[in-house]
PDB file of N, CA and C in Angstrom:
ATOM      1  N   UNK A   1      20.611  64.397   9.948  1.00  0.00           N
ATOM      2  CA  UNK A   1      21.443  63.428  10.639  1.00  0.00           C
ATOM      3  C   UNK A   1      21.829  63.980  12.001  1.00  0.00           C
ATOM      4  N   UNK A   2      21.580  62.994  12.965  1.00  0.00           N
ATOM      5  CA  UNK A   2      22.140  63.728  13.957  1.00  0.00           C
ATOM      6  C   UNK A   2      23.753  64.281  14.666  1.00  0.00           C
ATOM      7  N   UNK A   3      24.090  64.012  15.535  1.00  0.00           N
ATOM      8  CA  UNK A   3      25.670  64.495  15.967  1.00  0.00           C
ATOM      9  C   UNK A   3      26.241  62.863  16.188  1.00  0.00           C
ATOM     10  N   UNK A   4      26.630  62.773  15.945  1.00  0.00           N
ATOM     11  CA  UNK A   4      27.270  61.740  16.050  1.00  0.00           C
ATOM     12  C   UNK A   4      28.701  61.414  17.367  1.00  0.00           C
ATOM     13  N   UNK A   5      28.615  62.643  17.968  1.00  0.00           N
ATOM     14  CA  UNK A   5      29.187  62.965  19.259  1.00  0.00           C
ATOM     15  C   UNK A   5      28.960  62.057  20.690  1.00  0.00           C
ATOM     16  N   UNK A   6      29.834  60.801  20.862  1.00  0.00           N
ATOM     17  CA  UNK A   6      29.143  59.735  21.894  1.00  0.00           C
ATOM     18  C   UNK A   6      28.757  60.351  23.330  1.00  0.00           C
ATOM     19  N   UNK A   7      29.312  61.628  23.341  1.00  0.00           N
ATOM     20  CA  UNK A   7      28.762  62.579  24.942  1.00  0.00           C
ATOM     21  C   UNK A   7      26.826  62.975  24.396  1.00  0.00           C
ATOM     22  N   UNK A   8      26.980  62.992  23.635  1.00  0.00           N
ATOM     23  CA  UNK A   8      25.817  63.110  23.617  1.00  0.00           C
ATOM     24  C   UNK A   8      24.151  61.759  24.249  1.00  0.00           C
ATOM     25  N   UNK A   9      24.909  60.829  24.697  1.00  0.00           N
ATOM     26  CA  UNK A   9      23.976  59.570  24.883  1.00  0.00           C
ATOM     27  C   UNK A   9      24.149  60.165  26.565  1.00  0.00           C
ATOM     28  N   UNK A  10      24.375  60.842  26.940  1.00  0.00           N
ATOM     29  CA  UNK A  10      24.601  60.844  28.542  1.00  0.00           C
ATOM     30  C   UNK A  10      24.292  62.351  28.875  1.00  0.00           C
ATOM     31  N   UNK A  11      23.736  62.135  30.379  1.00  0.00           N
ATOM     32  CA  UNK A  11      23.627  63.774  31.101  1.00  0.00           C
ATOM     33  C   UNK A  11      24.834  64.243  31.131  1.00  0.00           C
ATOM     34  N   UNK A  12      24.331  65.545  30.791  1.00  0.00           N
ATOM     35  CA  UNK A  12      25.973  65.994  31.331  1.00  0.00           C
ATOM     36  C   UNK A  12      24.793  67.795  31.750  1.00  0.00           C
ATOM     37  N   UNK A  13      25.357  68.616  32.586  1.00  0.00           N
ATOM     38  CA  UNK A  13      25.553  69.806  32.916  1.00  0.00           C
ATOM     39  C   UNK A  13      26.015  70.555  32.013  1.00  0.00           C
ATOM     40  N   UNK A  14      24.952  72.007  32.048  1.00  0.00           N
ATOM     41  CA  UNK A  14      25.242  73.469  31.153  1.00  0.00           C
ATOM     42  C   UNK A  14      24.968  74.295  31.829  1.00  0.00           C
ATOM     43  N   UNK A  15      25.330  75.231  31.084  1.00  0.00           N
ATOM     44  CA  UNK A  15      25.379  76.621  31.984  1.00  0.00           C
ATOM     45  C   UNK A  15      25.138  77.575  30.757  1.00  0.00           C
ATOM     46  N   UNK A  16      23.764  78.683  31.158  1.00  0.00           N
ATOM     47  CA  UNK A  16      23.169  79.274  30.368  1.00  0.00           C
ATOM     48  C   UNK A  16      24.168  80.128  29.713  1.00  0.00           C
ATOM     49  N   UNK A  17      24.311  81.038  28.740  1.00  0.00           N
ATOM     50  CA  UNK A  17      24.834  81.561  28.045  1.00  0.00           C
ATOM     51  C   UNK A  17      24.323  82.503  27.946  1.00  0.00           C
ATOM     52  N   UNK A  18      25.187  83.941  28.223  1.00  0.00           N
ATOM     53  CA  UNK A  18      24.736  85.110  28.509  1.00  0.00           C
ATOM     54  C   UNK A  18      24.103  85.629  27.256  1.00  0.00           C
ATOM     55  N   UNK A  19      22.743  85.869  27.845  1.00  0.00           N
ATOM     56  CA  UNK A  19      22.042  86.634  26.531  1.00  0.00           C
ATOM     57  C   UNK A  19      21.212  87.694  26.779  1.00  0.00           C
ATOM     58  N   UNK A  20      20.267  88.273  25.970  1.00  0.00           N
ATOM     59  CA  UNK A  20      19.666  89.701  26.347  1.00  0.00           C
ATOM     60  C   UNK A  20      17.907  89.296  26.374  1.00  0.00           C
ATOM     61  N   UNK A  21      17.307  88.910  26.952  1.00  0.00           N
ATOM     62  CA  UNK A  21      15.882  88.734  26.249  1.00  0.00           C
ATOM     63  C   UNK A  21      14.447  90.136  27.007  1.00  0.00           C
ATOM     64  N   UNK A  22      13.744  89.902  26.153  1.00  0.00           N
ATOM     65  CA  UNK A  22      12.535  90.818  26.544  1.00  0.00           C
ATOM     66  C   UNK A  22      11.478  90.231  26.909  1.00  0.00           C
ATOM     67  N   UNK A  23      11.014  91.589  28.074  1.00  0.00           N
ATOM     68  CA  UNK A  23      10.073  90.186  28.783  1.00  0.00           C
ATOM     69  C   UNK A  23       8.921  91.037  29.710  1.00  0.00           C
ATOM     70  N   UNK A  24       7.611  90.997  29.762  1.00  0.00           N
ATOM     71  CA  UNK A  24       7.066  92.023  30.578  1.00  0.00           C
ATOM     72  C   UNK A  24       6.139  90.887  31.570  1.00  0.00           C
ATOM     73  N   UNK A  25       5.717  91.480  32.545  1.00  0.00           N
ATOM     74  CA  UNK A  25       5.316  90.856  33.759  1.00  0.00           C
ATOM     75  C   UNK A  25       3.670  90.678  33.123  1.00  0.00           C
ATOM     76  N   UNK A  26       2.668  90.127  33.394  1.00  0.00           N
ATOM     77  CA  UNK A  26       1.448  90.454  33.263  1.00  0.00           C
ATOM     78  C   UNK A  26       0.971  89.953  34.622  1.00  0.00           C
ATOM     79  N   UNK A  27       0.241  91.988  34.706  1.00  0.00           N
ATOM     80  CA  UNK A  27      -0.859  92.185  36.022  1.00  0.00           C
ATOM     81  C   UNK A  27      -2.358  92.674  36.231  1.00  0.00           C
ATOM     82  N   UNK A  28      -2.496  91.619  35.564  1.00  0.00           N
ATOM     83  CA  UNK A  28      -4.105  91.369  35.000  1.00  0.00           C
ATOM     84  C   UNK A  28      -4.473  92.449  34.357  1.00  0.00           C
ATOM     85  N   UNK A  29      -5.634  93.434  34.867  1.00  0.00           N
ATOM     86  CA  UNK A  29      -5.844  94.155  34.156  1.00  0.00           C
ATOM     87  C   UNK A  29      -5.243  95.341  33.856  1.00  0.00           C
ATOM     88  N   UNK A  30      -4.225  95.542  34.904  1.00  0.00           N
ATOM     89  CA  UNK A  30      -3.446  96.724  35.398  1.00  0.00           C
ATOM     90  C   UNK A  30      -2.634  97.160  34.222  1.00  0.00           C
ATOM     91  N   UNK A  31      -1.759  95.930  33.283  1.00  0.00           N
ATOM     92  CA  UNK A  31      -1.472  96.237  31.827  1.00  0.00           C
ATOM     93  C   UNK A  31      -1.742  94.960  30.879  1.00  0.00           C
ATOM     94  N   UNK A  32      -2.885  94.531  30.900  1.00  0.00           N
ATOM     95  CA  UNK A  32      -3.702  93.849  29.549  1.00  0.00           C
ATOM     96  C   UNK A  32      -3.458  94.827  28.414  1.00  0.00           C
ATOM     97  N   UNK A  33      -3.659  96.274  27.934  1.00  0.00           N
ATOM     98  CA  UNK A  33      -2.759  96.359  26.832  1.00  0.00           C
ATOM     99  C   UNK A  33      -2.216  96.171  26.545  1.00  0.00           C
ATOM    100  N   UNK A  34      -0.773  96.921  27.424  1.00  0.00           N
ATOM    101  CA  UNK A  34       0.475  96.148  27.234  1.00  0.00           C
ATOM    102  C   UNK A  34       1.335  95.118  26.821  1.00  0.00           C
ATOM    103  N   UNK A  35       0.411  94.184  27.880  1.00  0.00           N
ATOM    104  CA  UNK A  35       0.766  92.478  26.788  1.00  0.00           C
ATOM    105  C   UNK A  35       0.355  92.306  25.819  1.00  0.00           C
ATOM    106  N   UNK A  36      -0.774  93.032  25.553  1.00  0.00           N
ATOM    107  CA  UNK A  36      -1.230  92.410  24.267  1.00  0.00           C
ATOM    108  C   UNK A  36      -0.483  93.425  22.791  1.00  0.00           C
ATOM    109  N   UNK A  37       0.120  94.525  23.246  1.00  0.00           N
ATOM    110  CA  UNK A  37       0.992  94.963  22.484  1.00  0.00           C
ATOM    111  C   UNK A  37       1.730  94.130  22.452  1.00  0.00           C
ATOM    112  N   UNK A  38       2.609  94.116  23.651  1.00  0.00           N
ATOM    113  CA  UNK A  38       4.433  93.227  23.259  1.00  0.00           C
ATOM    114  C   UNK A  38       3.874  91.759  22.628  1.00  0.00           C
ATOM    115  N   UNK A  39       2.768  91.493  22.479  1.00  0.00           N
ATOM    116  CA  UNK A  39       2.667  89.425  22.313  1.00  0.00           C
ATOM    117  C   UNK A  39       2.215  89.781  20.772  1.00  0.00           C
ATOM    118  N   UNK A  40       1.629  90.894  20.590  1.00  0.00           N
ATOM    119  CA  UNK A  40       0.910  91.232  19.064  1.00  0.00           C
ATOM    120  C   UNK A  40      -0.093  89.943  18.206  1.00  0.00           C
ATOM    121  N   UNK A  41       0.245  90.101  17.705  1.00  0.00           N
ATOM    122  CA  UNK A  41      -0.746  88.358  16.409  1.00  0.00           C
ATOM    123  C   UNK A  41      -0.395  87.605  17.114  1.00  0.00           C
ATOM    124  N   UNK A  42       0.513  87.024  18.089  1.00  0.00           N
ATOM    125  CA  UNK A  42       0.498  86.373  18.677  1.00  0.00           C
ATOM    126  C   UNK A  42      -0.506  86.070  19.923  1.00  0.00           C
ATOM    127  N   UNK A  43      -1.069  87.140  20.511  1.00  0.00           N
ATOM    128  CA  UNK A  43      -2.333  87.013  21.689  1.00  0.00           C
ATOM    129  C   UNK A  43      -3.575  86.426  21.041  1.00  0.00           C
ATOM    130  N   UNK A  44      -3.941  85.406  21.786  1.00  0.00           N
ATOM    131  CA  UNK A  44      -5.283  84.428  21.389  1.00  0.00           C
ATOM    132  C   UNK A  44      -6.376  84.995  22.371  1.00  0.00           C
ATOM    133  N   UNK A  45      -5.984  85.379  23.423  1.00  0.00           N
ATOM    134  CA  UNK A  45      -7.170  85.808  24.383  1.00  0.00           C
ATOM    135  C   UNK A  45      -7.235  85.822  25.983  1.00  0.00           C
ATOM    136  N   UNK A  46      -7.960  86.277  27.034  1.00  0.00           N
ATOM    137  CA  UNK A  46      -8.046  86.953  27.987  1.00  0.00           C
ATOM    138  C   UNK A  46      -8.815  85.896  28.855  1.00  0.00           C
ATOM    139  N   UNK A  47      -8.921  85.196  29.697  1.00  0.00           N
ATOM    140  CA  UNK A  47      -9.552  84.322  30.156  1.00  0.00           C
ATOM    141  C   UNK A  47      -9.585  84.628  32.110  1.00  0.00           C
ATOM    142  N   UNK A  48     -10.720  84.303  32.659  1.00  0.00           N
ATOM    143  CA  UNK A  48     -10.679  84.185  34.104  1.00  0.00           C
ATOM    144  C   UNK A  48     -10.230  83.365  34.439  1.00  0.00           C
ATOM    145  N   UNK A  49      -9.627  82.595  35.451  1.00  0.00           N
ATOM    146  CA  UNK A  49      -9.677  81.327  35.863  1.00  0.00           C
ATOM    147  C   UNK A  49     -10.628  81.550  36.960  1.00  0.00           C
ATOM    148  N   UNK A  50     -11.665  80.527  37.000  1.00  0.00           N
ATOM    149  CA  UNK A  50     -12.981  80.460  37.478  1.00  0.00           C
ATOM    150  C   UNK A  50     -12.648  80.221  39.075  1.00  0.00           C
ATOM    151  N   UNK A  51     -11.406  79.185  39.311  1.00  0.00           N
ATOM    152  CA  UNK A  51     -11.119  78.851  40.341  1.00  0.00           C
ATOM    153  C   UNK A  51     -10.225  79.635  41.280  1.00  0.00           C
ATOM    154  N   UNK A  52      -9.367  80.915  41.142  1.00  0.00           N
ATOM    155  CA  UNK A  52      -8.853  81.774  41.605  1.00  0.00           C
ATOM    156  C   UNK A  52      -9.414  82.812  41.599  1.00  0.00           C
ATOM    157  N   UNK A  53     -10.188  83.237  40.502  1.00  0.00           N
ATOM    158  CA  UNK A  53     -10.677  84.522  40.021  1.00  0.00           C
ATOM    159  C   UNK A  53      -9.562  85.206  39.450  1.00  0.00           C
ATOM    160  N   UNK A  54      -8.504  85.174  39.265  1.00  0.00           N
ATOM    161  CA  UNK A  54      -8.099  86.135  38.332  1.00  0.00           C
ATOM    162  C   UNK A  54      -7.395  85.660  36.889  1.00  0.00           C
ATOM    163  N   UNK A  55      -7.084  86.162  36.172  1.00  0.00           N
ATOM    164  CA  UNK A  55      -6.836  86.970  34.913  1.00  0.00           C
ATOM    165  C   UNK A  55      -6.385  85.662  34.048  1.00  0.00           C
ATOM    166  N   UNK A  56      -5.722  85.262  32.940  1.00  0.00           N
ATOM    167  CA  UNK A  56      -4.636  84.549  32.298  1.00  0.00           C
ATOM    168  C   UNK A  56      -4.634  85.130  30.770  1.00  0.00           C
ATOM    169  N   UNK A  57      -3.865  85.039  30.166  1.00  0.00           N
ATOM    170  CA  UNK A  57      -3.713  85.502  29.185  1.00  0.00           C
ATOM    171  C   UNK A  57      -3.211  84.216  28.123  1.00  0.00           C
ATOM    172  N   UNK A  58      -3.958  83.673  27.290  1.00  0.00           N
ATOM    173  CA  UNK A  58      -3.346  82.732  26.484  1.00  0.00           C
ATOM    174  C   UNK A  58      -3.007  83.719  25.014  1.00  0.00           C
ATOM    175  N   UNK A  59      -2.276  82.890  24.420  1.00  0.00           N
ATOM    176  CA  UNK A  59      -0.753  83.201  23.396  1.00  0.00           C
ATOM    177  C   UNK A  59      -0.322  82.001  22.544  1.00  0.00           C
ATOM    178  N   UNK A  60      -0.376  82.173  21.157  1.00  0.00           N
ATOM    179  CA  UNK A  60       0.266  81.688  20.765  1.00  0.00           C
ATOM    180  C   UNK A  60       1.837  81.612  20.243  1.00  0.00           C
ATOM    181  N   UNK A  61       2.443  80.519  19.967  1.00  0.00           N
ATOM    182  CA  UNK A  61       3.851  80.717  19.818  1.00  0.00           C
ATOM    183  C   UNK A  61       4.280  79.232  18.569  1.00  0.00           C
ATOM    184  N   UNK A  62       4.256  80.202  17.318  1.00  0.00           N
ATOM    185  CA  UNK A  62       4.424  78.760  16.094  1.00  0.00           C
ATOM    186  C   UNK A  62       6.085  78.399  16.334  1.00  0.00           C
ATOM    187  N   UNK A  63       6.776  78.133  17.253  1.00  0.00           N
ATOM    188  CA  UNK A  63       7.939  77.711  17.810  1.00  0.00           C
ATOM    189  C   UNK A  63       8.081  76.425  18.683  1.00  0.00           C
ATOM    190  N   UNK A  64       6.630  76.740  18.984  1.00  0.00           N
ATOM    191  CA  UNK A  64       6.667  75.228  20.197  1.00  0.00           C
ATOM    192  C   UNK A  64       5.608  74.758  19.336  1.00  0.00           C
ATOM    193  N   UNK A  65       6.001  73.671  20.131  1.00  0.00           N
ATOM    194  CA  UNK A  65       4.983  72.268  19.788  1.00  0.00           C
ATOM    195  C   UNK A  65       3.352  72.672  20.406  1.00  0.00           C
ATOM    196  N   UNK A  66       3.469  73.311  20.943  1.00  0.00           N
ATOM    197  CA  UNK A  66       2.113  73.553  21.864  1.00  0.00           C
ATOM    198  C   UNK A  66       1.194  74.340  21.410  1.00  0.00           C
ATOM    199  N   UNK A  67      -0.066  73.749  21.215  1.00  0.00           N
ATOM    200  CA  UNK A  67      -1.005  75.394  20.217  1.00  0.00           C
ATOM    201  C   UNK A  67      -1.466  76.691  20.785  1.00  0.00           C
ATOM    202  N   UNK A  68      -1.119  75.941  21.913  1.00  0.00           N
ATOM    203  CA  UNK A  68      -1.323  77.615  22.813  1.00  0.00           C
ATOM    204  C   UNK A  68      -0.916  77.393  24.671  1.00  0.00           C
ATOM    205  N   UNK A  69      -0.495  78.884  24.903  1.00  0.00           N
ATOM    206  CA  UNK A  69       0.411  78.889  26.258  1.00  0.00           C
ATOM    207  C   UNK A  69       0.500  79.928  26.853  1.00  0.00           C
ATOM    208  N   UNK A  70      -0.158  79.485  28.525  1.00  0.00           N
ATOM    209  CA  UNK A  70      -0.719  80.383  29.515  1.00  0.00           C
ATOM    210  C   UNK A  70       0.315  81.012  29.952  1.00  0.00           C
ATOM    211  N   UNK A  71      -0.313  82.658  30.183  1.00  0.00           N
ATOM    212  CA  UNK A  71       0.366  83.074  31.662  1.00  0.00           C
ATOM    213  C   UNK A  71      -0.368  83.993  32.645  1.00  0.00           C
ATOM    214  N   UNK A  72      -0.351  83.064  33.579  1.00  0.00           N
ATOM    215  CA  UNK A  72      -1.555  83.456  34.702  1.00  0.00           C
ATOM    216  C   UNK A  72      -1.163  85.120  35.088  1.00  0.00           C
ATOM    217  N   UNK A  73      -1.576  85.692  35.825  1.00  0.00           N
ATOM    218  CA  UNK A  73      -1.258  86.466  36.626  1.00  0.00           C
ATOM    219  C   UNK A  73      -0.155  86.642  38.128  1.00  0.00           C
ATOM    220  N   UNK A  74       0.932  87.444  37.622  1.00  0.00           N
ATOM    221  CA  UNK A  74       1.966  87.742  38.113  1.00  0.00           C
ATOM    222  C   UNK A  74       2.708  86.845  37.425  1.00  0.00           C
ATOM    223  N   UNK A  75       2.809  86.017  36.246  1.00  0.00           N
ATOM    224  CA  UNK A  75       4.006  85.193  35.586  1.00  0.00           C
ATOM    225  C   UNK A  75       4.805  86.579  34.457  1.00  0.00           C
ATOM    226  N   UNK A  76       5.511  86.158  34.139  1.00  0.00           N
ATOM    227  CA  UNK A  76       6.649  86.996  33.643  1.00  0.00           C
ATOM    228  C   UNK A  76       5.826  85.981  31.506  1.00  0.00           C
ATOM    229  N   UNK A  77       5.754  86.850  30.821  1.00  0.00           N
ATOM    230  CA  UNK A  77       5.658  86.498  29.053  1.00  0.00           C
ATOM    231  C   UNK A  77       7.259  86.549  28.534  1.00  0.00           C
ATOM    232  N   UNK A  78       7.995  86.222  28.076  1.00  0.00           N
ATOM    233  CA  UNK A  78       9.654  86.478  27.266  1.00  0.00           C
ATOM    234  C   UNK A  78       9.441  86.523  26.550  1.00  0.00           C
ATOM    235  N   UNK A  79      10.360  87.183  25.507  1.00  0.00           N
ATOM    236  CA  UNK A  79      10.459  87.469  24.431  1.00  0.00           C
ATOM    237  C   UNK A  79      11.895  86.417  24.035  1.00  0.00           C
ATOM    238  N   UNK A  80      11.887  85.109  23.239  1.00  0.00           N
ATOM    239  CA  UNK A  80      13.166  84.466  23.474  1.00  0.00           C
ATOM    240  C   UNK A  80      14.098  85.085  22.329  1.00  0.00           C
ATOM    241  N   UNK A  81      15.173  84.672  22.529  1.00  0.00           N
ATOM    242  CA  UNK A  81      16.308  84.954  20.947  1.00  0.00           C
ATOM    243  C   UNK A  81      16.088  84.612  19.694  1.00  0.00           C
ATOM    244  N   UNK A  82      14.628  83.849  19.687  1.00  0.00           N
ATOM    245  CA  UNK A  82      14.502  83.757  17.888  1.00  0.00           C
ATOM    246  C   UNK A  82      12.549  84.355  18.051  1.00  0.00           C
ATOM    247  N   UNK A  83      12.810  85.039  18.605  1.00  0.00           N
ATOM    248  CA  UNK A  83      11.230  85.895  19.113  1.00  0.00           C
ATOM    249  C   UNK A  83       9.917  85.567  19.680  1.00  0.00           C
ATOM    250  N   UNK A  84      10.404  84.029  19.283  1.00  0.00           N
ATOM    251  CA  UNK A  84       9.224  83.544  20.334  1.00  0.00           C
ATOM    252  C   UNK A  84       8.854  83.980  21.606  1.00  0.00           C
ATOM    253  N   UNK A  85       7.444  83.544  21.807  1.00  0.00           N
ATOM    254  CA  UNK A  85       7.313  83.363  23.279  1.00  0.00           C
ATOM    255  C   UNK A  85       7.442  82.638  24.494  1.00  0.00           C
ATOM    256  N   UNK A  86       7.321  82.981  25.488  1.00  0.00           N
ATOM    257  CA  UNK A  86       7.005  81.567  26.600  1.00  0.00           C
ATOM    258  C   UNK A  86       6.855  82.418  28.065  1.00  0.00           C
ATOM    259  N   UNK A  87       6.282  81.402  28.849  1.00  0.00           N
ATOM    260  CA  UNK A  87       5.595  82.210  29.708  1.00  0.00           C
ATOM    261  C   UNK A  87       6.472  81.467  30.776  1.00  0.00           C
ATOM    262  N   UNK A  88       6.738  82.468  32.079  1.00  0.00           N
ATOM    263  CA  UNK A  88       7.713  81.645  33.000  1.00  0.00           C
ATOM    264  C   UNK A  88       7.207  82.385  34.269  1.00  0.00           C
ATOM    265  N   UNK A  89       6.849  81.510  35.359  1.00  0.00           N
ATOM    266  CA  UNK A  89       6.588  81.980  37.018  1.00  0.00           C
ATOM    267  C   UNK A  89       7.696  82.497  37.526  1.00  0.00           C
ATOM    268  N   UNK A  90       7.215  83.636  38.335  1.00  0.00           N
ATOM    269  CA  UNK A  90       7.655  84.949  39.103  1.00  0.00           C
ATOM    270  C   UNK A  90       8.981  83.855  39.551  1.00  0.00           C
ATOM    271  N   UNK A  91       8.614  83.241  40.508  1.00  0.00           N
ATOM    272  CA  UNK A  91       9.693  82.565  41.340  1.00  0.00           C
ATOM    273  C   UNK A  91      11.139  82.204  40.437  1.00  0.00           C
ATOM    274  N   UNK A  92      10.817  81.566  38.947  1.00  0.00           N
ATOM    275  CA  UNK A  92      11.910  81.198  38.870  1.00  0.00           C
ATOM    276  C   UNK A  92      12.700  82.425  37.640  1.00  0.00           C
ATOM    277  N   UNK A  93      11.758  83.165  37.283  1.00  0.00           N
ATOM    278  CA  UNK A  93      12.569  84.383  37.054  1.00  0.00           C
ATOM    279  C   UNK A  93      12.660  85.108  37.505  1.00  0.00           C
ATOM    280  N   UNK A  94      12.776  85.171  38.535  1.00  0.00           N
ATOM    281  CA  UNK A  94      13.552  86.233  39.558  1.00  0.00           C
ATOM    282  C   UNK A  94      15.171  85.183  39.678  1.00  0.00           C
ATOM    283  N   UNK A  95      14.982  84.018  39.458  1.00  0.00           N
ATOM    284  CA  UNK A  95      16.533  83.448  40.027  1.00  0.00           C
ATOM    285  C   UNK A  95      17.569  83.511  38.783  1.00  0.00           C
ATOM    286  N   UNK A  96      16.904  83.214  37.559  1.00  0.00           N
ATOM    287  CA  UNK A  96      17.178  83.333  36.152  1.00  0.00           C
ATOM    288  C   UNK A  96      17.584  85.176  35.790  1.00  0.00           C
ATOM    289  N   UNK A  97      17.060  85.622  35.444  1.00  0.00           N
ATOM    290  CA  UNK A  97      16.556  86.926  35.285  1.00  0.00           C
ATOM    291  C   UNK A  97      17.695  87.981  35.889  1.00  0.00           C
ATOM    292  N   UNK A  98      18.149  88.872  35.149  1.00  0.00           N
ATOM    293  CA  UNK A  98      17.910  90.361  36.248  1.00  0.00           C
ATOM    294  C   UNK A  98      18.127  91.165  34.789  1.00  0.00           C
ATOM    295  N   UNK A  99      17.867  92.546  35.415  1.00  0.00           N
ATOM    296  CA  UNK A  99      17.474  93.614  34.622  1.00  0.00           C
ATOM    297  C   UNK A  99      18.506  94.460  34.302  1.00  0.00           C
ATOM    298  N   UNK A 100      18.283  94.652  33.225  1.00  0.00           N
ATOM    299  CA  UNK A 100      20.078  95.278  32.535  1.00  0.00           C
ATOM    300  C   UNK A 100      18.734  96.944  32.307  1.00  0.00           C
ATOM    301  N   UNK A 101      19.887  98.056  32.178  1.00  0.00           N
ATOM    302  CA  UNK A 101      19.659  99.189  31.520  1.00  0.00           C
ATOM    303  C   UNK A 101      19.973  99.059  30.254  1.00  0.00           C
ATOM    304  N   UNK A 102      18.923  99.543  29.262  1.00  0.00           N
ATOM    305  CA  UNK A 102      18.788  99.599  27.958  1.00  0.00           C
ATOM    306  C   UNK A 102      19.048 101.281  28.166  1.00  0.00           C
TER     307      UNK A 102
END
């Protein structure tokens, strides 16, 4: 059943909620291990794009609706709060994003 909350039929504005997530950059071949460590059973495979020439890395993620999900070269892979994945461009995680000491 859903919420039955009448704010809910309308936009309204949020504001993210401070959280911790993990997340490594992929730079083509420079760390293709790497990702394919942190993504684990989850990595489907290594692909060119024919039309740039470089790298992408597809991934699966049984969280989304989607059967599988790119991240080109120089996009940022996350690690979200229930472990999924998702793949997000440089630009807008750098505005999202910053880097805590572990």
């Amino acid at each position: 059943m859903l919420d039955s909350d009448p704010r809910n039929l309308y936009q309204r504005k949020f504001r993210t909620r401070p959280s911790e997530i993990t997340a490594i950059r992929f730079m083509g071949g420079l760390n293709l291990g790497a990702v394919m460590t942190f993504l684990g059973d989850q990595f489907e495979a290594m692909q060119e794009n024919s039309e740039t020439m470089q790298m992408r890395v597809v991934f699966r993620n049984p969280h989304k609706h989607a059967d599988f999900l790119i991240a080109n070269e120089g996009d940022w892979i996350i690690r979200g709060l229930e472990n999924e994945f998702y793949p997000c461009v440089n630009s807008v995680f750098e505005r999202k994003y910053e880097e805590i000491q572990s």
